[in-house]
Protein backbone atom coordinates (compact mmCIF):
# COMPACT_ATOMS: atom_id res chain seq x y z
CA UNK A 1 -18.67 34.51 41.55
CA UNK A 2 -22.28 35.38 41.59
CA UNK A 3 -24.44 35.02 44.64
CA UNK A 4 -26.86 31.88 45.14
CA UNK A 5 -30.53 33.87 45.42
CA UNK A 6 -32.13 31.05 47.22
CA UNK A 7 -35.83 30.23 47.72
CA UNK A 8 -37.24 29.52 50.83
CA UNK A 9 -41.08 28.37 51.22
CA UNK A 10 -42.12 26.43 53.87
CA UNK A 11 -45.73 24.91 55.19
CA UNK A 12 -46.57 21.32 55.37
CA UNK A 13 -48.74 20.05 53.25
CA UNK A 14 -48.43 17.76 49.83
CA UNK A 15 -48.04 14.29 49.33
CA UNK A 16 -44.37 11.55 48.11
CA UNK A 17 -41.24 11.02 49.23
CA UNK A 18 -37.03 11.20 47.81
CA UNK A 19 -34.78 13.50 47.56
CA UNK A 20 -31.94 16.16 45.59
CA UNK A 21 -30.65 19.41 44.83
CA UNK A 22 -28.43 22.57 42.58
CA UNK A 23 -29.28 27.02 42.39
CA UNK A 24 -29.53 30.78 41.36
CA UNK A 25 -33.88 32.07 41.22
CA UNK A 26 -35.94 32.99 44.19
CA UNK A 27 -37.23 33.94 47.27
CA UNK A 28 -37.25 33.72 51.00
CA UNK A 29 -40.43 32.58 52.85
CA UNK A 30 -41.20 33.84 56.38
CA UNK A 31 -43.91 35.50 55.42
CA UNK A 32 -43.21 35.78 51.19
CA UNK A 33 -41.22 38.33 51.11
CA UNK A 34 -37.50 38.92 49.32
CA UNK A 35 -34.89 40.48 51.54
CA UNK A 36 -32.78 41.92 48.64
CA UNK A 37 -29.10 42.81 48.85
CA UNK A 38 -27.62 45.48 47.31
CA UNK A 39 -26.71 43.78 44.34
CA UNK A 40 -30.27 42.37 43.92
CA UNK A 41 -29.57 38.76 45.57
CA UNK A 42 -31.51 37.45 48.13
CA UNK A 43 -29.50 36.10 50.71
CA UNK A 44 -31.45 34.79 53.20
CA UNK A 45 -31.80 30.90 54.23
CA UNK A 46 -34.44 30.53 56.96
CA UNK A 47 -37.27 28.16 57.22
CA UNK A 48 -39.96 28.71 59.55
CA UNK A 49 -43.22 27.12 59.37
CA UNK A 50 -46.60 29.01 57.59
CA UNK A 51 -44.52 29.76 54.55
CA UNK A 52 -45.95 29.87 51.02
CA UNK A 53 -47.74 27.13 49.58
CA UNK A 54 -47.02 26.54 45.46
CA UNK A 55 -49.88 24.42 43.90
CA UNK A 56 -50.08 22.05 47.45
CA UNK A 57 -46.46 21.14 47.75
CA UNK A 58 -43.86 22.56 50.57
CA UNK A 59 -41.42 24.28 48.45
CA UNK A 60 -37.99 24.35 50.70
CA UNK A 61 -35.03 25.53 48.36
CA UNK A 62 -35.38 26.09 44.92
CA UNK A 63 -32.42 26.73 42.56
CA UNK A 64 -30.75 26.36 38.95
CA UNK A 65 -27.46 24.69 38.09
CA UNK A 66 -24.87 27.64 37.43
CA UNK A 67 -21.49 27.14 36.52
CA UNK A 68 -20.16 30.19 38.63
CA UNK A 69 -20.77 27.97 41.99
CA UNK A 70 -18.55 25.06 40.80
CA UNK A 71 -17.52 23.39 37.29
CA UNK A 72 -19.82 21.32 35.84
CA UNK A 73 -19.01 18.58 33.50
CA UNK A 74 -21.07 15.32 32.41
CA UNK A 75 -19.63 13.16 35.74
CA UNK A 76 -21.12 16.20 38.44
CA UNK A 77 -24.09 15.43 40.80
CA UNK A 78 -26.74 17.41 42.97
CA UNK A 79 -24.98 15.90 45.58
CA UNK A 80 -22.02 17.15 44.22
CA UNK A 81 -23.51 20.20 43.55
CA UNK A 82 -24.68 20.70 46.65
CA UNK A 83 -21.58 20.33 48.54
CA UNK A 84 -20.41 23.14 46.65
CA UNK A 85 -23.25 25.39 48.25
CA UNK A 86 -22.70 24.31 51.42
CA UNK A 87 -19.17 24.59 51.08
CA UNK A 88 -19.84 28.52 50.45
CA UNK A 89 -22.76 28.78 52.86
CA UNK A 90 -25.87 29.04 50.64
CA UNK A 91 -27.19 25.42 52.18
CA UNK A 92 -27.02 23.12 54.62
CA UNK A 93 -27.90 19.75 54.79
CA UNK A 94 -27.17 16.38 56.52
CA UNK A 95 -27.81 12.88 55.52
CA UNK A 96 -25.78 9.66 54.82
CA UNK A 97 -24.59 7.18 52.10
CA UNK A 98 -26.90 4.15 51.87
CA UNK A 99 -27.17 1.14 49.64
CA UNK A 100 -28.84 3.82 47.18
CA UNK A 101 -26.37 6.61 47.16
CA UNK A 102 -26.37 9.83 49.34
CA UNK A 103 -29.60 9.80 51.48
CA UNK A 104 -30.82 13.83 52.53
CA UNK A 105 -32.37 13.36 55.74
CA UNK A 106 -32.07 17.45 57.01
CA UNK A 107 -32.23 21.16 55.01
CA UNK A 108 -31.98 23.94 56.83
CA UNK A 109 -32.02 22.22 60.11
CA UNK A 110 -35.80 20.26 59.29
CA UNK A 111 -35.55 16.55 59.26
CA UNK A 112 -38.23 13.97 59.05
CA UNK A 113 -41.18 13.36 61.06
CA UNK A 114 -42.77 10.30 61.54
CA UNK A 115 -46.91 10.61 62.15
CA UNK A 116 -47.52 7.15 62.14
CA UNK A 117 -45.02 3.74 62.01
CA UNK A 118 -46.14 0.27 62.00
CA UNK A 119 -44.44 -3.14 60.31
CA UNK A 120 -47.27 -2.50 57.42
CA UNK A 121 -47.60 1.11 57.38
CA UNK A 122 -45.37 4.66 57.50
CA UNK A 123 -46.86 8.32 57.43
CA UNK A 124 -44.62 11.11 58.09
CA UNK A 125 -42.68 14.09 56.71
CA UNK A 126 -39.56 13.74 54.47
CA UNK A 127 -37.49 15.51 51.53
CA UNK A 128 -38.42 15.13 48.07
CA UNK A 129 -36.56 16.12 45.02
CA UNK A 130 -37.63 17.41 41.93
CA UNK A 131 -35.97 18.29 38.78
CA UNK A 132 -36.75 20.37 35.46
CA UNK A 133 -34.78 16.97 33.53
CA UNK A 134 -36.95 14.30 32.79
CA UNK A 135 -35.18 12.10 30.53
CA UNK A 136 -31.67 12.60 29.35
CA UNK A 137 -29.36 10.98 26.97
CA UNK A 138 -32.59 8.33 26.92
CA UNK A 139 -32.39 7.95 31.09
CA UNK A 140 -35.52 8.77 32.77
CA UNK A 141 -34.98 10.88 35.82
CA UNK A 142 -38.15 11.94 36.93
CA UNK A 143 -41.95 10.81 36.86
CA UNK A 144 -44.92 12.47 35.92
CA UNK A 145 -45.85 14.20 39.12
CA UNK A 146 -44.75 17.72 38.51
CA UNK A 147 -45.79 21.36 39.86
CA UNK A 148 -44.74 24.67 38.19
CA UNK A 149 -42.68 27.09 40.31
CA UNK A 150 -41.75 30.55 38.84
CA UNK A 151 -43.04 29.06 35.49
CA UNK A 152 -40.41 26.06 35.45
CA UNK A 153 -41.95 22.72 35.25
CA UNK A 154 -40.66 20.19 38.14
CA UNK A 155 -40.99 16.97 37.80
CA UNK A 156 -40.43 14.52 41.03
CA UNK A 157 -36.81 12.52 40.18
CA UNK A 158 -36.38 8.80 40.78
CA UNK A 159 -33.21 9.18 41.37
CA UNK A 160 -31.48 10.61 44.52
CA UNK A 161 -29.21 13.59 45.13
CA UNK A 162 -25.99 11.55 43.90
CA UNK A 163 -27.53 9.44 41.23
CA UNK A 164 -29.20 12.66 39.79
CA UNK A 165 -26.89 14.66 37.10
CA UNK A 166 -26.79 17.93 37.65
CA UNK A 167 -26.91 20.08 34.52
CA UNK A 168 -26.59 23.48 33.92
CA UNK A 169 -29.34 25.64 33.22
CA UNK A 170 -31.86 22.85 34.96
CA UNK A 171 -34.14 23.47 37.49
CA UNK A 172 -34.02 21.70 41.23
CA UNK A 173 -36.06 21.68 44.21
CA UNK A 174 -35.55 20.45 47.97
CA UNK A 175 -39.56 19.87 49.16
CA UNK A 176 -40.55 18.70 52.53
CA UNK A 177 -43.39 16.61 51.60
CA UNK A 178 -46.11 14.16 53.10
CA UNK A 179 -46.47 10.75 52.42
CA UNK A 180 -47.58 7.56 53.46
CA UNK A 181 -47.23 3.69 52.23
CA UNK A 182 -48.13 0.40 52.52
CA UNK A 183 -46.69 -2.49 52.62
């Protein structure tokens, strides 16, 4: 089974708000750097703040679907997905099923921050998901906000991590993001 090379940015900055997840491209980001392994994988998950910035958005974990960390089929997940690199150690994450499916609220130990909380406002830090997919088998996943990463085109998903199908060769990303409503 191939190694999960992971990517690893961290800084806060950006702007939204969601969340979900799947792997193999990248890099680590206490400082930029790769910490290679001997057969070429980078295999390090840390997240300190100061990281990389990509085009204004907090790029967390990065990764493409692959086969070799679990079977994919038309019925799999991110969230699904992503138990299977927790289950080997490549990510960790909490969160908790809500009225809208599985709800990430912690990667790699960072969960939310609230800046500012009133019964007609919220401003704070939270996990956004973006995804390479943006419409399959004529279901929109994603909306128009996108970034490129390591010339891949990300798109930020409506869905969450287990409404969100995880297919392989596609593109995912974990961001820690800014945002703030009204309401």
């Amino acid at each position: 089974m191939k190694k999960i090379i992971a990517t690893l940015i961290i800084s806060l900055l950006a702007a939204t708000f969601t969340l979900a997840a799947c792997t193999l491209g990248g890099t680590t980001a206490n400082g930029g750097g790769q910490n290679e392994t001997g057969d070429g994988n980078t295999q390090q998950n840390t997240a300190n703040e100061g990281g990389t910035v990509q085009n204004g958005h907090s790029i967390v974990y990065v990764f493409t679907a692959d086969g070799n960390v679990t079977d994919i089929d038309e019925n799999t997940t991110m969230y699904d997905y992503m138990c299977a690199l927790k289950e080997d150690g490549d990510l960790v994450f909490e969160g908790e099923n809500g009225d809208y499916g599985f709800f990430v609220n912690s990667v790699m130990g960072i969960g939310p921050k609230v800046v500012s909380s009133t019964p007609n406002f919220y401003s704070g830090w939270s996990w956004t998901v973006y995804t390479s997919i943006t419409t399959l088998d004529g279901v929109i996943y994603s909306e128009e906000a996108s970034f490129t990463f390591d010339r891949v085109s990300l798109h930020r998903a409506i869905y969450g991590v287990s409404g969100l199908p995880c297919v392989e060769g596609e593109s995912y990303a974990l961001v820690y993001e800014y945002s703030e409503m009204s309401f």
